[in-house]
Protein backbone atom coordinates (compact mmCIF):
# COMPACT_ATOMS: atom_id res chain seq x y z
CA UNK A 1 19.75 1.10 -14.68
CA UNK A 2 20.03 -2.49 -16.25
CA UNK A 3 23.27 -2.96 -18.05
CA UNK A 4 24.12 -5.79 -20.83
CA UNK A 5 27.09 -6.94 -21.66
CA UNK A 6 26.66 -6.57 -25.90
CA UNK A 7 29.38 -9.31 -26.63
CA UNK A 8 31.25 -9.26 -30.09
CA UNK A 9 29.09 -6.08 -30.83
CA UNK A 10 31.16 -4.79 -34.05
CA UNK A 11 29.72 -1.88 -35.44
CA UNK A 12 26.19 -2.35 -34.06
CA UNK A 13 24.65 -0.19 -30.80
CA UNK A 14 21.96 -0.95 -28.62
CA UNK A 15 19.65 0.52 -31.32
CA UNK A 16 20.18 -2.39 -32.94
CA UNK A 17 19.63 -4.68 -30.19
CA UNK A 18 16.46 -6.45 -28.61
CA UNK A 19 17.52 -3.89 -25.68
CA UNK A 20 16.63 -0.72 -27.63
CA UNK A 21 14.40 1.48 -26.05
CA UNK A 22 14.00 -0.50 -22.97
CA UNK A 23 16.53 1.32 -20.54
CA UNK A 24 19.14 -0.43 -20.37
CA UNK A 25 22.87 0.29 -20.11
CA UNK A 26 25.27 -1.25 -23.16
CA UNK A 27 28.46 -2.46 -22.41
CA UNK A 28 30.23 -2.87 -26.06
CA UNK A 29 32.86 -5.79 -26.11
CA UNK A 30 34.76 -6.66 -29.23
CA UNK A 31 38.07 -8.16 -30.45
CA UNK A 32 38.43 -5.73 -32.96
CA UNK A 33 39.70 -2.31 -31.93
CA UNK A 34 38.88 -0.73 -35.21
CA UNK A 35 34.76 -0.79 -33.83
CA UNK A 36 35.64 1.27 -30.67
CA UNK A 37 34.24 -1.16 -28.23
CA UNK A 38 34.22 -0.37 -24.48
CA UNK A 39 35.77 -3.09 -23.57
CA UNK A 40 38.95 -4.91 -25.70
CA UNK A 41 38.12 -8.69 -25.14
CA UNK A 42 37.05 -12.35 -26.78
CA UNK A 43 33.92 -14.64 -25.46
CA UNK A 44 36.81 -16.81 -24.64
CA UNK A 45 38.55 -14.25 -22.33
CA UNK A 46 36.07 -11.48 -20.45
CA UNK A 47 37.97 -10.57 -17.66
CA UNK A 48 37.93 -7.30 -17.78
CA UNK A 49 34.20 -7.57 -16.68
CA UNK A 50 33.97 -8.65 -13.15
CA UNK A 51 31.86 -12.12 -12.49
CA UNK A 52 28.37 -11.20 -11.35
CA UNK A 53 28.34 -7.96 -12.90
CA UNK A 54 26.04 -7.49 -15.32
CA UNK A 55 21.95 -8.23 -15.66
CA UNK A 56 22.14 -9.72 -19.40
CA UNK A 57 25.01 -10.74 -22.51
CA UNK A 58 23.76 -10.18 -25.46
CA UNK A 59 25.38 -12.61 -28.29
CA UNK A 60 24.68 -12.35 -31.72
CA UNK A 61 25.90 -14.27 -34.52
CA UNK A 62 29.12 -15.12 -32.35
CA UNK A 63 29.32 -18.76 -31.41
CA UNK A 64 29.67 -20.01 -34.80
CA UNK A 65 33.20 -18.36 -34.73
CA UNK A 66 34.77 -20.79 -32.09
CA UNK A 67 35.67 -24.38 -32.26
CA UNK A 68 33.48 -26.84 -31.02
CA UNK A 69 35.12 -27.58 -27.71
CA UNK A 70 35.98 -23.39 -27.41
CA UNK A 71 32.11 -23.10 -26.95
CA UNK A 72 31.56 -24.90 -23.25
CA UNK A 73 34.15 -22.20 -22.02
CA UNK A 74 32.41 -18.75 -23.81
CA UNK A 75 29.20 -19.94 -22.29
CA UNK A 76 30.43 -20.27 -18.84
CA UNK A 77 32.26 -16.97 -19.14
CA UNK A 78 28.74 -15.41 -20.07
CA UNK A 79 27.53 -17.30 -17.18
CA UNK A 80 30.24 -16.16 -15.09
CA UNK A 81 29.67 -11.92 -15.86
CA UNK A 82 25.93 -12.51 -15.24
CA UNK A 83 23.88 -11.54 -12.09
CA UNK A 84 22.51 -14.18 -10.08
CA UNK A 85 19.32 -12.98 -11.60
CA UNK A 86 20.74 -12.25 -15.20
CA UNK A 87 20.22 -14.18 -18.57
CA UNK A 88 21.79 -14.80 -21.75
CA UNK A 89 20.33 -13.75 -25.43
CA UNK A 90 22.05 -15.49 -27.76
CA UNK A 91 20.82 -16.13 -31.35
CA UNK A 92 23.28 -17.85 -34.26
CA UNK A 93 22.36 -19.72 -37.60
CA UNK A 94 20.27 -22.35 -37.49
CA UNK A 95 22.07 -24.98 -39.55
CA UNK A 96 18.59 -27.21 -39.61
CA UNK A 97 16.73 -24.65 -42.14
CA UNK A 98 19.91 -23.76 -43.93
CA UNK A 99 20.51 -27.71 -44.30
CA UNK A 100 16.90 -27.70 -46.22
CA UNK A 101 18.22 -25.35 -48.60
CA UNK A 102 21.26 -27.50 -49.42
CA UNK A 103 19.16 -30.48 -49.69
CA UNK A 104 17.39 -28.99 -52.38
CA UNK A 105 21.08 -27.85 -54.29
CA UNK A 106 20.21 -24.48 -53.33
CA UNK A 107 24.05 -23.71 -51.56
CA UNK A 108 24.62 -20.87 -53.56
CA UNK A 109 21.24 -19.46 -53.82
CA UNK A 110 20.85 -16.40 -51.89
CA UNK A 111 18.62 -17.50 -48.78
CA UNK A 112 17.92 -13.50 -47.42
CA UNK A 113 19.57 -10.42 -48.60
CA UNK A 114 20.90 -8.20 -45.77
CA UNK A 115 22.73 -4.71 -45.54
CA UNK A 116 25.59 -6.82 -46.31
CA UNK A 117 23.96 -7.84 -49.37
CA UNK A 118 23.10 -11.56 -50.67
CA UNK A 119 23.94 -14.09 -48.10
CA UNK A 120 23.65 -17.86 -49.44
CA UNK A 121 23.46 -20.96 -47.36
CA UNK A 122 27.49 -21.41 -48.06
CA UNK A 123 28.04 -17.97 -46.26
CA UNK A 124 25.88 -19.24 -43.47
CA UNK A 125 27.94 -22.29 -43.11
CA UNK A 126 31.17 -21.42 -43.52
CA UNK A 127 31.25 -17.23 -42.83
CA UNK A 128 30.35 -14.61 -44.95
CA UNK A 129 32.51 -14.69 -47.90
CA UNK A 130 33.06 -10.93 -48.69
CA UNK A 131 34.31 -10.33 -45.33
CA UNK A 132 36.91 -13.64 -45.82
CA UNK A 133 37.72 -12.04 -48.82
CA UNK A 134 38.34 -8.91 -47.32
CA UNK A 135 40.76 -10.39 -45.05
CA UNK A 136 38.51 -10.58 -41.59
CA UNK A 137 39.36 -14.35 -40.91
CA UNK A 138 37.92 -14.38 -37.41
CA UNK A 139 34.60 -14.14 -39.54
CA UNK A 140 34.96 -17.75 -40.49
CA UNK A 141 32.55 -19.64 -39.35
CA UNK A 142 33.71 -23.28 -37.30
CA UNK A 143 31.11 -24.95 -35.37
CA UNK A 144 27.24 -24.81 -35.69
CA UNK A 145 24.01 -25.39 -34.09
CA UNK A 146 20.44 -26.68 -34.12
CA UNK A 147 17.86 -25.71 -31.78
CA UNK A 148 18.46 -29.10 -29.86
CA UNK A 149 22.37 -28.52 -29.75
CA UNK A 150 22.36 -25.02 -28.77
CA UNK A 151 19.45 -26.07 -26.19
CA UNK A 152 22.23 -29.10 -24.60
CA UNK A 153 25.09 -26.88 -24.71
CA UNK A 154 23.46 -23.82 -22.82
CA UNK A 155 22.34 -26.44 -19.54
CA UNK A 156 25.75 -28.26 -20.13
CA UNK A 157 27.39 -24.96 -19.37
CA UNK A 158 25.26 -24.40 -16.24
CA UNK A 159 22.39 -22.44 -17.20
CA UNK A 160 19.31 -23.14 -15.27
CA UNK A 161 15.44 -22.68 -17.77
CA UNK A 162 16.14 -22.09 -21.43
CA UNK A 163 13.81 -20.84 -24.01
CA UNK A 164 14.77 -21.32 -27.57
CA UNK A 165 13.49 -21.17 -30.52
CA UNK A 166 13.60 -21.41 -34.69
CA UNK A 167 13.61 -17.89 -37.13
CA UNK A 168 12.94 -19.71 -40.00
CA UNK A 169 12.62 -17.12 -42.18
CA UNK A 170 15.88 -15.24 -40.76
CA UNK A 171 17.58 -18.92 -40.73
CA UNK A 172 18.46 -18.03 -37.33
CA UNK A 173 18.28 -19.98 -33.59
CA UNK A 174 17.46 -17.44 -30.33
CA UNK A 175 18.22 -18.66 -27.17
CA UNK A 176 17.22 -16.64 -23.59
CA UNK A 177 19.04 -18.34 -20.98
CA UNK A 178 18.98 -17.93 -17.07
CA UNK A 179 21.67 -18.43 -14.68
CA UNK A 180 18.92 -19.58 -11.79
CA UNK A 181 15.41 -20.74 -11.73
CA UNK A 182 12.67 -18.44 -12.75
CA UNK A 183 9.12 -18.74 -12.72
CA UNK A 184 7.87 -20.01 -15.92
CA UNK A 185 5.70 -17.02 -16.19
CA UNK A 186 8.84 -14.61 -16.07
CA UNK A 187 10.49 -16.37 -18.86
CA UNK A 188 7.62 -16.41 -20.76
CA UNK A 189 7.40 -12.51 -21.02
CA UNK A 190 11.06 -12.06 -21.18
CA UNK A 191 11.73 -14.20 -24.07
CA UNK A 192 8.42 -12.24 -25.65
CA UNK A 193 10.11 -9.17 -25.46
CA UNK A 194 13.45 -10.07 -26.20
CA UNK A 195 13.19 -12.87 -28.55
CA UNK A 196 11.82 -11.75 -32.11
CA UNK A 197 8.71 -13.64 -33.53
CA UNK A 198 8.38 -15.46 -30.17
CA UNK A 199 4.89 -15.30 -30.05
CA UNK A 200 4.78 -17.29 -33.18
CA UNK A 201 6.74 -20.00 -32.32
């Protein structure tokens, strides 16, 4: 069976994953004990999973946390865990869109609503504020991406044929990343079935 690596996973399960239903095996890492991960670790520091060792990382809503020059190294760690035929999925704001919305003096306008309730451009910036509030700092929010950036950073950190793409309407960048070459034709369907609204793009 496939396994992914489901990196900074929090409360959520391969049910809530692009990987649900498709038989794969989820490896739950987290920095937060309090989630029950499988594995106690930061993007930063994954060596508890051997190199080579697992088909796909899964990254959601992650990269934003680290600094700007933390980012090169949790990229070549996912690189590093990955099969020689593995790929990344990583999807994070998309500070383009939300920019739009500041532009037009909309920061504290909600943008979507989600389970969390009314997120505004300013939480998509900056981190959720609730959770801040709350006292979860590691939700805070330090770097960012457009679809350009996140495309540069991913081949700066080694990765071979990228496919990336806006969510407008989510305000959110995906990114299916391969540690070596594939034909085109292979990362076409895979970034179909694992990247939402690719079709549309």
């Amino acid at each position: 069976m496939s396994q992914f690596l489901h990196v900074g996973c929090g409360q959520k399960r391969i049910d809530r994953t692009p990987f649900a239903g498709s038989g794969w095996n989820e490896i739950r890492l987290d920095i937060n004990p309090a989630v029950s991960p499988d594995v106690i670790g930061t993007m930063l520091d994954m060596s508890a999973i051997d190199s080579d060792s697992v088909d796909a990382v899964f990254s959601s809503h992650n990269i934003e946390h680290l600094f700007p020059h933390e980012v090169p190294a949790a990229l070549m760690e996912f690189k590093r865990v990955l099969s020689p035929q593995g790929f990344a999925l990583i999807t994070c704001p998309d500070l383009q869109s939300v920019s739009a919305l500041i532009a037009n003096n909309k920061l504290l306008e909600p943008a979507y609503h989600s389970v969390s309730g009314p997120i505004t451009p300013l939480d998509i910036l900056y981190g959720h504020r609730a959770s801040l509030a709350a006292g979860d700092h590691y939700m805070a929010h330090r770097c960012g991406f457009t679809r350009d950036v996140l495309i540069q950073v991913l081949g700066q950190a080694g990765f071979i044929h990228i496919a990336a793409t806006q969510n407008a309407g989510s305000f959110d960048l995906w990114a299916l990343a391969t540690k070596q070459s594939w034909p085109d034709a292979q990362i076409q369907a895979a970034a179909a079935r694992f990247i939402p609204g690719w079709g549309a793009s």
